[in-house]
Protein backbone atom coordinates (compact mmCIF):
# COMPACT_ATOMS: atom_id res chain seq x y z
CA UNK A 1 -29.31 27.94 -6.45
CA UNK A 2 -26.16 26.81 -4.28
CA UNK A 3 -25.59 29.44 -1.83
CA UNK A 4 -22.24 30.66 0.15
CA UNK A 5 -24.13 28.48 3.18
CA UNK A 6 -24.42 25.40 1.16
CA UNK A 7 -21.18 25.73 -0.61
CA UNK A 8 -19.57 25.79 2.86
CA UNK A 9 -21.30 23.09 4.47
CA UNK A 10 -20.77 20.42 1.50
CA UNK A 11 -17.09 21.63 1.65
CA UNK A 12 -17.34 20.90 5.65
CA UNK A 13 -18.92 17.26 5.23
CA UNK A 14 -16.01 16.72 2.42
CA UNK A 15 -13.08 17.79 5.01
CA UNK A 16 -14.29 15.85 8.11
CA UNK A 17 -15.01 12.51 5.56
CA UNK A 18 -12.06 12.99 3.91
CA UNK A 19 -10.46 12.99 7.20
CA UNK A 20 -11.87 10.03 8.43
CA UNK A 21 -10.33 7.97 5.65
CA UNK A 22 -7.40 9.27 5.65
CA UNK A 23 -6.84 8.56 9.40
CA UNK A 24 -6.72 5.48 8.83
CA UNK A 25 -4.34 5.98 5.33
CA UNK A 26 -1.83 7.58 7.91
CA UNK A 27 -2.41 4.89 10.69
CA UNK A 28 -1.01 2.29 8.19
CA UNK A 29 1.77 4.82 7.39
CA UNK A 30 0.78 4.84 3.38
CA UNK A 31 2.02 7.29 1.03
CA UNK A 32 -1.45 9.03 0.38
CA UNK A 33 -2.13 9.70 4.20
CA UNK A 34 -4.35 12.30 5.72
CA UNK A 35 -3.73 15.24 4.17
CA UNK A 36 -3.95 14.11 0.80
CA UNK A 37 -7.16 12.03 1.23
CA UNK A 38 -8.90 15.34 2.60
CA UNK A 39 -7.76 17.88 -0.50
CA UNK A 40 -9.35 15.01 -2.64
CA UNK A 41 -12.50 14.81 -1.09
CA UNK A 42 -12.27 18.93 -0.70
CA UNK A 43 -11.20 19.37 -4.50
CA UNK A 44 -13.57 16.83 -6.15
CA UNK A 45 -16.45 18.91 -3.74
CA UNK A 46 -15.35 22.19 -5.02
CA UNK A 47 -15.22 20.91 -8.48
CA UNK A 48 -19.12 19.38 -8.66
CA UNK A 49 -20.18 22.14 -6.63
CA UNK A 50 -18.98 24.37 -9.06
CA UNK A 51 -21.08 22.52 -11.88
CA UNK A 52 -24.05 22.60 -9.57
CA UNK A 53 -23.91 26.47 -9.47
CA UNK A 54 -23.45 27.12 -13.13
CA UNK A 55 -26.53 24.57 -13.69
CA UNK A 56 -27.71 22.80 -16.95
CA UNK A 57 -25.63 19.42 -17.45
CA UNK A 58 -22.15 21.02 -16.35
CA UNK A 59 -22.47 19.09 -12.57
CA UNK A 60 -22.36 15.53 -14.36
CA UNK A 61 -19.38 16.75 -16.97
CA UNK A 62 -17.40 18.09 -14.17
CA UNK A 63 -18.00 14.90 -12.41
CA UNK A 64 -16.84 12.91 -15.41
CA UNK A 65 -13.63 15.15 -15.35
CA UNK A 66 -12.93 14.41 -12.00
CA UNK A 67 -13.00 10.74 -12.04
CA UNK A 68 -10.65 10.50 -15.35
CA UNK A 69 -8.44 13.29 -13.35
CA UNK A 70 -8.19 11.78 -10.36
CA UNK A 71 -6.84 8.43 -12.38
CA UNK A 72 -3.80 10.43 -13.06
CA UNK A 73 -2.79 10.89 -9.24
CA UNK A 74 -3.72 7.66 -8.59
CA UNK A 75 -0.72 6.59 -10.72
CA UNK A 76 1.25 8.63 -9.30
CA UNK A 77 1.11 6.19 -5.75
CA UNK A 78 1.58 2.92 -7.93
CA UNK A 79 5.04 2.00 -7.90
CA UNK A 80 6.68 -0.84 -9.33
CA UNK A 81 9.28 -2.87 -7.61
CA UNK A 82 10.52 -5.54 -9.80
CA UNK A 83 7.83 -8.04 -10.05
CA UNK A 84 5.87 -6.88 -7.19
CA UNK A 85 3.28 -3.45 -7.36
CA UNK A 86 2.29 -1.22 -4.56
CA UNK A 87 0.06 0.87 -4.15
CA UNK A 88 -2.86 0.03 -5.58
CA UNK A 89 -4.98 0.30 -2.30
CA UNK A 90 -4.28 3.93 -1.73
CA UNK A 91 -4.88 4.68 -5.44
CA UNK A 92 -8.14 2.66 -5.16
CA UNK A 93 -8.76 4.89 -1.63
CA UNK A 94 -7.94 8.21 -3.08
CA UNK A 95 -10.19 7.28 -6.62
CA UNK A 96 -13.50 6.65 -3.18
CA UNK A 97 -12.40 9.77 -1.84
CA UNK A 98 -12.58 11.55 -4.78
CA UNK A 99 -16.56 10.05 -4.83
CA UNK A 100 -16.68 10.95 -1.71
CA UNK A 101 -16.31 14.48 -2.50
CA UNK A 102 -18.43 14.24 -5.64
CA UNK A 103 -21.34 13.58 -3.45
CA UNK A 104 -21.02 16.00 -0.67
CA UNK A 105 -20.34 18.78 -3.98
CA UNK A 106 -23.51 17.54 -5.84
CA UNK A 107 -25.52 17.78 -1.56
CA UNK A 108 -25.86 14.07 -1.59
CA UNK A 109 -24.45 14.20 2.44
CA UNK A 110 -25.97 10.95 3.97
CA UNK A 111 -24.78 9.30 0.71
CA UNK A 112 -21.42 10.32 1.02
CA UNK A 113 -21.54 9.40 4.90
CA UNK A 114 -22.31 5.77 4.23
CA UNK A 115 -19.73 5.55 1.00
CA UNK A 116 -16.68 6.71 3.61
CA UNK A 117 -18.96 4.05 6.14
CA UNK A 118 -18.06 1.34 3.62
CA UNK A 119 -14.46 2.94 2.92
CA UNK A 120 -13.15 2.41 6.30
CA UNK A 121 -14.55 -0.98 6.59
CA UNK A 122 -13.53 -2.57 3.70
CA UNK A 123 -9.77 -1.09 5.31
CA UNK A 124 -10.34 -2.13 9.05
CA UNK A 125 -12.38 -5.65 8.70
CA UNK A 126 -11.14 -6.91 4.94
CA UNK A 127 -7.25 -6.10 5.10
CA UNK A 128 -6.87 -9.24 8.06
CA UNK A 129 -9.00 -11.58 5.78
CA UNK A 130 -7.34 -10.28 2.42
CA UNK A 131 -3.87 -11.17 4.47
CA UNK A 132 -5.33 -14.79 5.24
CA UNK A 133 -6.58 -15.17 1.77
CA UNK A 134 -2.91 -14.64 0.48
CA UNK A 135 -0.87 -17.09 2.43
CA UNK A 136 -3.63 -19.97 0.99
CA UNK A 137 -1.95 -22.35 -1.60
CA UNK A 138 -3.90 -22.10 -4.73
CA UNK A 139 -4.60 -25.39 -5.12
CA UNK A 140 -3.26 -27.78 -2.31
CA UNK A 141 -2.83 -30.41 -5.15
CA UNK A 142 0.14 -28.65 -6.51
CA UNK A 143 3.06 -28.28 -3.86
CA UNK A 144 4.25 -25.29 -5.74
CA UNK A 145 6.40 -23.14 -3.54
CA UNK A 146 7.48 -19.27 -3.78
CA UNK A 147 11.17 -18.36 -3.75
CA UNK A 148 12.38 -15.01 -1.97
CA UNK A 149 15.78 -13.42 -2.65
CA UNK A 150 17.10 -11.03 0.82
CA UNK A 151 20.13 -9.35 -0.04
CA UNK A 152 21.71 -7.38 2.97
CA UNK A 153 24.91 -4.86 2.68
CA UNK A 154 26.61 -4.21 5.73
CA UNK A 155 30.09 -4.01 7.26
CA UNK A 156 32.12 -7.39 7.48
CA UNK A 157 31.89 -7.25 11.92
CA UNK A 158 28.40 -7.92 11.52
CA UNK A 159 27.94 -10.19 9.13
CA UNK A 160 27.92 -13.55 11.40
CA UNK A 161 25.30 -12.10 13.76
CA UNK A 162 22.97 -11.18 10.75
CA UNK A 163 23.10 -14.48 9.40
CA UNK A 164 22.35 -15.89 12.40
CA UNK A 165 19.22 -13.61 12.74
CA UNK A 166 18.48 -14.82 8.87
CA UNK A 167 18.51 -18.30 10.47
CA UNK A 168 16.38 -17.61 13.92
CA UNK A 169 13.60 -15.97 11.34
CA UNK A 170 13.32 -19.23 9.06
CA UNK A 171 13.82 -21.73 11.99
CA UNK A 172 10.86 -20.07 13.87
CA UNK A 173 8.64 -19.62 11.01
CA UNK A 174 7.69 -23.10 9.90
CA UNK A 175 6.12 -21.33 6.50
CA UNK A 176 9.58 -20.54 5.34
CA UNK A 177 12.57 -22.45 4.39
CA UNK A 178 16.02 -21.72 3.99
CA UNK A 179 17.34 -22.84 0.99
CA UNK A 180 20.68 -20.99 0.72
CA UNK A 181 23.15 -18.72 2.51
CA UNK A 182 26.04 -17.23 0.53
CA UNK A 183 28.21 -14.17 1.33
CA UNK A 184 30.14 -12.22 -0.14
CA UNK A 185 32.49 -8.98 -0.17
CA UNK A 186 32.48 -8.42 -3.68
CA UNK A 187 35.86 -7.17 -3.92
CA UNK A 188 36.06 -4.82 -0.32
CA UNK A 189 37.00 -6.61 2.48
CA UNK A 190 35.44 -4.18 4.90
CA UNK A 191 32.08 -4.95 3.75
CA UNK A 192 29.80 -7.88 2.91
CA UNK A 193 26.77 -8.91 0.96
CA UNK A 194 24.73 -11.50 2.34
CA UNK A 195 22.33 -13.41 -0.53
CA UNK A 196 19.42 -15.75 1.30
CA UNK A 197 17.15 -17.82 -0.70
CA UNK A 198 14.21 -18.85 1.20
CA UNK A 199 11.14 -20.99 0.14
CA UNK A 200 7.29 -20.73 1.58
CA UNK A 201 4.16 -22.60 0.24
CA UNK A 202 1.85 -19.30 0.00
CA UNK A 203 2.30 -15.83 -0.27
CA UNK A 204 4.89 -14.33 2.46
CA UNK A 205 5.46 -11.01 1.20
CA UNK A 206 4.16 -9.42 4.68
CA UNK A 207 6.51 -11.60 6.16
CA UNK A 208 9.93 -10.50 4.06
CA UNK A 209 8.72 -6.81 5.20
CA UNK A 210 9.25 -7.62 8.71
CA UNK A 211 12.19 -9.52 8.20
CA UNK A 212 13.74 -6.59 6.19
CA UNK A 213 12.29 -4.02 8.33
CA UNK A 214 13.86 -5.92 11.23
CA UNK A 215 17.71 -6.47 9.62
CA UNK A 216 17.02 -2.52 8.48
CA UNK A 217 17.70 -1.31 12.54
CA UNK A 218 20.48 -3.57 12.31
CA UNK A 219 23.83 -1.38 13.14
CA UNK A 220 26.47 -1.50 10.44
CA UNK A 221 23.73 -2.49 7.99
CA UNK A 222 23.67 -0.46 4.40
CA UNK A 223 20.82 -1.64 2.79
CA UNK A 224 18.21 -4.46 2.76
CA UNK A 225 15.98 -5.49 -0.08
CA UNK A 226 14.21 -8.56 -1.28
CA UNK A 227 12.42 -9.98 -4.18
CA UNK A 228 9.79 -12.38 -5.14
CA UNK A 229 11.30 -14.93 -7.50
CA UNK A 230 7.98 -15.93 -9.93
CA UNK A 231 9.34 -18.58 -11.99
CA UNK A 232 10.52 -22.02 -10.49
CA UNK A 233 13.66 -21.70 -13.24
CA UNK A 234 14.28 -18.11 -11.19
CA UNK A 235 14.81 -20.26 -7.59
C-alpha cells in the first residue's frame, strides 16, 4: 500500500533528479531547461505512483502511457530549420527524465539515481567528443567539402566593417574557406544584404553559430542567418 509518506518521498527524489538534469539543460541555455525537466520527472512520478496505489497491472499501463505521452512534448522541442534539425537532445533528455520519474513513482530510488548518474554524463563527458566526432571527414579519400550560406541585413554604414569581420573569421579559421562575397541593397539604398559562401572539409555548424551569434551584437545589424548547403549542385 503506497502511503502519503511514500507518495511524498518518491515525488521528492523525482524533483531534486529532475533538477539535476535540468541544471545542466539550462546551463547550455536549451529550450527544455530546468523547470521543465523537473515537472517531467514530477508528472511521470505522480502518474506511476498513481498505478502503484490502485494495484493490479494499472502501474505498468500507466507507465506505457507515459512514455507514448511524453513522445508528444518531445516534438514539441524538435524544430526544423531548413535542412538542419534541433532539438533532438532535449527531446531525447526530457523522454530520460520522464524514466526518471517512472522509477522514483514505481520506489525504484537508487535506480533512478544512477539513470540521472548516466544522464548528466552522457551531457558533460560525450557532448566534447560528439563535437570532435562531427568535424571528422567521412572518409579522408573523398575531399568532399560542405558549403555554408551567411546572409546578414543591416544598414548600408556598416556594411564594409562586417565584411571585413566575415573575412577575419575565415582567414583565422583554416577549416573554412571563403568562396564568395556579394552585397546587395535589394532595391533600398539605406540598407544592405551581405550573401557569404564559405567552404569547410567537416561539419562546422558550431562554428556558423558563433560566427552568427558574433555579427548578431553587431550595431545596425537586422538579422543574421545561415544554412547548410547539402548538395555540391547547391554550392
Amino acid at each position: 500500500m503506497l502511503t502519503t509518506l511514500d507518495f511524498t518521498l518518491r515525488l521528492g527524489v523525482a524533483f531534486l533528479l529532475g533538477a539535476a538534469i535540468g541544471m545542466e539543460r539550462q546551463w547550455r541555455q536549451r529550450m527544455a531547461g530546468l523547470r521543465t525537466n523537473m515537472l517531467v520527472a514530477i508528472g511521470a512520478s505522480m502518474f506511476v505512483a498513481i498505478g502503484v496505489k490502485v494495484g493490479g497491472d494499472a502501474a505498468g499501463r500507466v507507465t506505457s502511457y507515459v512514455v507514448s505521452g511524453i513522445g508528444f512534448l518531445g516534438a514539441g522541442v524538435i524544430m526544423k530549420d531548413g535542412v538542419n534539425v534541433r532539438g533532438l537532445n532535449t527531446a531525447a533528455t526530457l523522454w530520460c527524465s520522464a524514466a526518471i520519474g517512472a522509477l522514483c513513482g514505481m520506489g525504484y530510488l537508487s535506480e533512478a539515481l544512477v539513470g540521472s548518474a548516466f544522464i548528466i554524463v552522457t551531457h558533460l563527458l560525450m557532448r566534447p567528443v560528439g563535437i570532435r566526432l562531427s568535424r571528422l571527414p567521412i572518409d579522408k579519400s573523398i575531399t568532399t567539402q560542405i558549403g555554408y550560406h551567411i546572409i546578414i541585413k543591416c544598414k548600408q554604414e556598416v556594411e564594409n566593417h562586417l565584411r571585413v569581420l566575415l573575412l577575419q573569421f575565415t582567414n583565422h579559421d583554416d577549416r573554412l574557406l571563403l568562396r564568395s562575397l556579394k552585397s546587395t541593397d535589394n532595391g533600398n539604398p539605406d540598407s544592405a544584404i551581405i550573401t557569404a559562401e564559405i567552404l569547410a572539409n567537416s561539419n562546422e555548424d558550431s562554428t556558423m553559430e558563433k560566427i552568427a551569434g558574433r555579427l548578431t551584437i553587431e550595431q545596425l545589424v537586422y538579422e543574421v542567418s545561415w544554412k547548410k548547403m547539402e548538395h555540391e549542385n547547391d554550392l
